[in-house]
N, C-alpha and C. Protein backbone atom coordinates (compact mmCIF):
# COMPACT_ATOMS: atom_id res chain seq x y z
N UNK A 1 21.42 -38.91 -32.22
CA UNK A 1 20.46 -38.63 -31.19
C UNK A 1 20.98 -37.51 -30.31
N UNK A 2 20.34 -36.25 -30.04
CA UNK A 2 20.54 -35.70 -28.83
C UNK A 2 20.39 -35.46 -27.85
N UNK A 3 21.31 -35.50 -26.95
CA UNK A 3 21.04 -35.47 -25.32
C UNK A 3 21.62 -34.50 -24.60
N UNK A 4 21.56 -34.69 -23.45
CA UNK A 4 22.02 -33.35 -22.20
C UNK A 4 23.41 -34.05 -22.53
N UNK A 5 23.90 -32.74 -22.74
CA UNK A 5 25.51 -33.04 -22.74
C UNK A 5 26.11 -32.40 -21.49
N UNK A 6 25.42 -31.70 -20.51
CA UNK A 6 26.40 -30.91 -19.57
C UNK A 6 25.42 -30.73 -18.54
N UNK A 7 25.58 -30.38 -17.51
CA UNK A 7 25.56 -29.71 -16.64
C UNK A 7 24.45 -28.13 -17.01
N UNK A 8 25.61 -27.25 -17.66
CA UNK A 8 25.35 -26.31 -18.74
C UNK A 8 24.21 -26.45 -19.14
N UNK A 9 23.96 -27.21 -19.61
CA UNK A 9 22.41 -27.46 -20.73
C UNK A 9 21.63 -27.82 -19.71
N UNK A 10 21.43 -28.87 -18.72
CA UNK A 10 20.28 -28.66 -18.00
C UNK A 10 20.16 -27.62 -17.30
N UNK A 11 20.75 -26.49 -16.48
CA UNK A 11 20.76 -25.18 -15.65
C UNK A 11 20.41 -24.33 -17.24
N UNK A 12 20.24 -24.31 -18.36
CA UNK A 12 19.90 -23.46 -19.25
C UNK A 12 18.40 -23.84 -19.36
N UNK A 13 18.15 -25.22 -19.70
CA UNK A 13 16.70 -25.93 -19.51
C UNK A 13 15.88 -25.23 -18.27
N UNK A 14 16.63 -25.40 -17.35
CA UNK A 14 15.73 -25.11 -16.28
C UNK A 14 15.49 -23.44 -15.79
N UNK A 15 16.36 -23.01 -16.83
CA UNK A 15 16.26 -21.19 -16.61
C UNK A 15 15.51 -21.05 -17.48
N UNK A 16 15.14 -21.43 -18.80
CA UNK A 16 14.44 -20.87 -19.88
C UNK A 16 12.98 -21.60 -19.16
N UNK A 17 12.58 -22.89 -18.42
CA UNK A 17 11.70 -23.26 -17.91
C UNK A 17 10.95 -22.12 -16.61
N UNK A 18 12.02 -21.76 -15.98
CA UNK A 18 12.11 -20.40 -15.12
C UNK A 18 11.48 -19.47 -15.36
N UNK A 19 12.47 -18.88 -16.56
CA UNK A 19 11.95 -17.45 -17.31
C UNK A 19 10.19 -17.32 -17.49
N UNK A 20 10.06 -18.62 -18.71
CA UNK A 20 8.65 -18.59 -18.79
C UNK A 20 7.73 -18.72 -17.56
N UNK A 21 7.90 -19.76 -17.22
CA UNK A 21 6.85 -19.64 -15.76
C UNK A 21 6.77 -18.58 -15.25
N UNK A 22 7.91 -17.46 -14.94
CA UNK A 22 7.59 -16.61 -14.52
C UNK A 22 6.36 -15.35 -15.52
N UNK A 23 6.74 -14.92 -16.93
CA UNK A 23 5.95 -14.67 -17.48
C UNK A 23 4.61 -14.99 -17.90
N UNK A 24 4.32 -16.12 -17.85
CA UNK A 24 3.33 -16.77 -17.51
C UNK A 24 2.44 -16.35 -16.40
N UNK A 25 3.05 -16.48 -15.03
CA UNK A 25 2.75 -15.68 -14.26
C UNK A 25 1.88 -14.67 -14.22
N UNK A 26 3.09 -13.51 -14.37
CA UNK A 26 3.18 -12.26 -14.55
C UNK A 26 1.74 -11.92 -15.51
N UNK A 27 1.60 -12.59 -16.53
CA UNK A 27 0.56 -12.46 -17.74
C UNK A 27 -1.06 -12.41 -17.00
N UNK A 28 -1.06 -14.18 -16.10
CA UNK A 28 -1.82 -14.46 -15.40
C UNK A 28 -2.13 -13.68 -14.44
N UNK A 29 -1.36 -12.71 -13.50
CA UNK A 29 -1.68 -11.59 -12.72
C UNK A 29 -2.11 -10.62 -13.22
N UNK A 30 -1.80 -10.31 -13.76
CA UNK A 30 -2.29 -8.98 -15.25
C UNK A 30 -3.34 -8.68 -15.50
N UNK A 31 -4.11 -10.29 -16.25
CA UNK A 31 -5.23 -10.60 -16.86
C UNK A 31 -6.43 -11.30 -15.93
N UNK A 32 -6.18 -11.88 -14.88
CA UNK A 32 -6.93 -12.37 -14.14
C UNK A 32 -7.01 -11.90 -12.55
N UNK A 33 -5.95 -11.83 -11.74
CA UNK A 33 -5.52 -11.78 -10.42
C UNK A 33 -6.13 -10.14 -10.19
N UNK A 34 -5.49 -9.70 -10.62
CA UNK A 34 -5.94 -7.71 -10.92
C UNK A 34 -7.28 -7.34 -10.74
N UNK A 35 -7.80 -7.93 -12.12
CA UNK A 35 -9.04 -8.02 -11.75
C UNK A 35 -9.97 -8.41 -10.96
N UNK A 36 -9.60 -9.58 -10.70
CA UNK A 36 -10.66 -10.49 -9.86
C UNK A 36 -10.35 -9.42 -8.50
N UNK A 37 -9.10 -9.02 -7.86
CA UNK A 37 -9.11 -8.12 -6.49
C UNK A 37 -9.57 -7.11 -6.60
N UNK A 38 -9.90 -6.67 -8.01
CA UNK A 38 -10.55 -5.31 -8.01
C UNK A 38 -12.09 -5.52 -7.85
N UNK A 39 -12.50 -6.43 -8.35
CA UNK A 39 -13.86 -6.70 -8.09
C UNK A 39 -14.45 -6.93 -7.27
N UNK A 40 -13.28 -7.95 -6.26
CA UNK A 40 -13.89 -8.20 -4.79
C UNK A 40 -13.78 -7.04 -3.67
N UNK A 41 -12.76 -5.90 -3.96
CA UNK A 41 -12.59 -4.89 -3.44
C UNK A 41 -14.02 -4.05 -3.76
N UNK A 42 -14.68 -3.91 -4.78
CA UNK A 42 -15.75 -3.06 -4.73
C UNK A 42 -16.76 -3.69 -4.55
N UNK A 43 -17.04 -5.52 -4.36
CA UNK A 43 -18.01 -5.89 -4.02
C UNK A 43 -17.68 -5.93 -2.33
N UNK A 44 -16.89 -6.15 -1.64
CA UNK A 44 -16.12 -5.97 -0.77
C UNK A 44 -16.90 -4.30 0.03
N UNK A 45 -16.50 -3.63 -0.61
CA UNK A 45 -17.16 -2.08 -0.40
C UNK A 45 -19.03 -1.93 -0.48
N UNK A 46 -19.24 -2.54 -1.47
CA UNK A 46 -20.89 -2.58 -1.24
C UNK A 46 -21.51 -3.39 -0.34
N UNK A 47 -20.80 -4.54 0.11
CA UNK A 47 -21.21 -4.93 1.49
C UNK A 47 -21.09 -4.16 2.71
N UNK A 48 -20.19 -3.11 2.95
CA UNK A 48 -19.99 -2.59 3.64
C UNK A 48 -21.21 -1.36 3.96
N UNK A 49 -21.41 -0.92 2.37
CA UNK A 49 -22.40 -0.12 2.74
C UNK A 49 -23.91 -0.84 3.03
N UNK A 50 -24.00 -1.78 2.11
CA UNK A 50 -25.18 -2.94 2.96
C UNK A 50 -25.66 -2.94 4.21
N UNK A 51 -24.82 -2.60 4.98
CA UNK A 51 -24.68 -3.08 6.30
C UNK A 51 -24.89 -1.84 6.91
N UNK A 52 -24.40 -0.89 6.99
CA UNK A 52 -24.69 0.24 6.96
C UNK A 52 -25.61 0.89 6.86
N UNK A 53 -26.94 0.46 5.56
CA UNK A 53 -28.01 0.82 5.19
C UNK A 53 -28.33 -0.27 6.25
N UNK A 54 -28.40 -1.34 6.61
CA UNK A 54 -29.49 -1.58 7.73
C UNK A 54 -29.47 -1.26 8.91
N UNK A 55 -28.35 -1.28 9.22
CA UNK A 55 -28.19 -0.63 10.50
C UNK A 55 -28.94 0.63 11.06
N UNK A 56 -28.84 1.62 9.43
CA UNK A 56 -30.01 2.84 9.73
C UNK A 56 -31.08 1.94 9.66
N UNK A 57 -31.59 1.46 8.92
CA UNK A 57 -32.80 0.82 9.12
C UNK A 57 -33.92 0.51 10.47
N UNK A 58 -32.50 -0.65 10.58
CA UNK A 58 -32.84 -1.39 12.41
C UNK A 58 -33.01 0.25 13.10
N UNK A 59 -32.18 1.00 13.42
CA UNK A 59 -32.55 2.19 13.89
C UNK A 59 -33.56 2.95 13.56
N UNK A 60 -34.31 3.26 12.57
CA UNK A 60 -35.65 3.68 12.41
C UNK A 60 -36.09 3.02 13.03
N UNK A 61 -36.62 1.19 12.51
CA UNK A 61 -37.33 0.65 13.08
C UNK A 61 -37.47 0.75 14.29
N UNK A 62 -36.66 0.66 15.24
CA UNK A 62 -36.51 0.67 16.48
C UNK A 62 -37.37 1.89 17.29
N UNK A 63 -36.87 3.27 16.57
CA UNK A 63 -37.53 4.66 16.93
C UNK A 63 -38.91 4.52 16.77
N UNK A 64 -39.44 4.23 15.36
CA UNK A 64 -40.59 3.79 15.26
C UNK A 64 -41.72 2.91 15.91
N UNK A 65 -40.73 1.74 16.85
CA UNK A 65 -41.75 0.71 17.40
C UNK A 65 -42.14 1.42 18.79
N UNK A 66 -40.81 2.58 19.21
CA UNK A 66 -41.06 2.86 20.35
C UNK A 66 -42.16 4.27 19.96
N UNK A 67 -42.29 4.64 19.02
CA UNK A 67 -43.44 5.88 19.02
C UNK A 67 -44.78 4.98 18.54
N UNK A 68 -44.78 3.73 18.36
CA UNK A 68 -46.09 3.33 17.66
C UNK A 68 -46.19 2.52 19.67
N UNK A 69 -45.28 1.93 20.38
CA UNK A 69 -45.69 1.84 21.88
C UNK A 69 -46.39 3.10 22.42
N UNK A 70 -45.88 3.85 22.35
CA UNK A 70 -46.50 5.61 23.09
C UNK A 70 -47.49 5.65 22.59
N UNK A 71 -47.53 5.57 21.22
CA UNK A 71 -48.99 6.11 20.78
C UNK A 71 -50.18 4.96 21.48
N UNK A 72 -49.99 4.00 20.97
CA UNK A 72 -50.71 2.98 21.94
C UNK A 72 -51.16 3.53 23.34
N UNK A 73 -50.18 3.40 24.12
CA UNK A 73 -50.38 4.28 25.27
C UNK A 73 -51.47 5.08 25.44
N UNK A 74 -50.77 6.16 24.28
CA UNK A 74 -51.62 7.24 24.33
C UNK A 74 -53.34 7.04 24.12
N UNK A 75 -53.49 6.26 23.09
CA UNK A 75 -55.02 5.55 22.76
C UNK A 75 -55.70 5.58 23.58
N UNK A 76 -54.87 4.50 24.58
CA UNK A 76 -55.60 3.65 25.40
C UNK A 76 -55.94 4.03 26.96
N UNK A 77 -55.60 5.42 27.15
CA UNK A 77 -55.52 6.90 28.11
C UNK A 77 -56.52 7.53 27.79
N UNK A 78 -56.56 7.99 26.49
CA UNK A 78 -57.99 8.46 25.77
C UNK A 78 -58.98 7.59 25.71
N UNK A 79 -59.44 6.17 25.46
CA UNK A 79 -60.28 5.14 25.69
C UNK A 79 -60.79 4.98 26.46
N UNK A 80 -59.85 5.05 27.93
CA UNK A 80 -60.30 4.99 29.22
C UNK A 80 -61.29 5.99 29.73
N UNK A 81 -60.65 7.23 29.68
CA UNK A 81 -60.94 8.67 29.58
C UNK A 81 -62.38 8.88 28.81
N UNK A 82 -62.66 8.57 28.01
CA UNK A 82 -63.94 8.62 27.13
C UNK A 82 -64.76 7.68 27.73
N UNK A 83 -64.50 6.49 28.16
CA UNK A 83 -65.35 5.26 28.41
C UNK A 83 -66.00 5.83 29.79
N UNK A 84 -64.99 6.51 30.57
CA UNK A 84 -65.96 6.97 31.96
C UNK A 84 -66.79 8.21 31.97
N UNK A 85 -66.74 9.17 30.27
CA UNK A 85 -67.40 10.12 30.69
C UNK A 85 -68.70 9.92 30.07
C-alpha cells in the first residue's frame, strides 16, 4: 500500500496542487475574465453615450416647449388683436 512517507511528499502534493490551480486560473482569466471586462467596458461605454443622447434630447425638448410657450403667446396677442377689430 502507498502512503505519504514524508513531509517531502506532502509539500510536493500541495505544490503540484498549487501549480495547477494556478494555471487553471490563469486559463480561466484568459478565456472568460478578459472577455467578460471587455464587454462590460464597451457596454459600459454605450451607456455612457445613452445618456448623453438624452441629455441632448431633454435639451431640445426643453428649447422647444419654451418656443411652442411663445408661440402660444404669440397666438393669443393676435386673437385678441383680431377679436377687437
Amino acid at each position: 500500500m502507498m502512503g505519504v512517507q514524508s513531509w517531502g511528499d506532502i509539500a510536493s502534493i500541495i505544490g503540484i496542487i498549487g501549480g495547477l490551480s494556478g494555471f487553471i486560473g490563469w486559463i480561466v482569466k484568459k478565456l472568460v475574465v478578459n472577455p467578460l471586462t471587455q464587454t462590460m467596458d464597451k457596454l459600459t461605454d454605450g451607456f455612457h453615450s445613452l445618456n448623453k443622447t438624452l441629455e441632448e434630447i431633454r435639451s431640445n425638448s426643453n428649447e422647444l416647449d419654451k418656443r411652442i410657450d411663445n408661440l402660444d403667446v404669440r397666438v393669443t396677442k393676435i386673437e385678441v388683436v383680431t377679436e377687437k377689430a
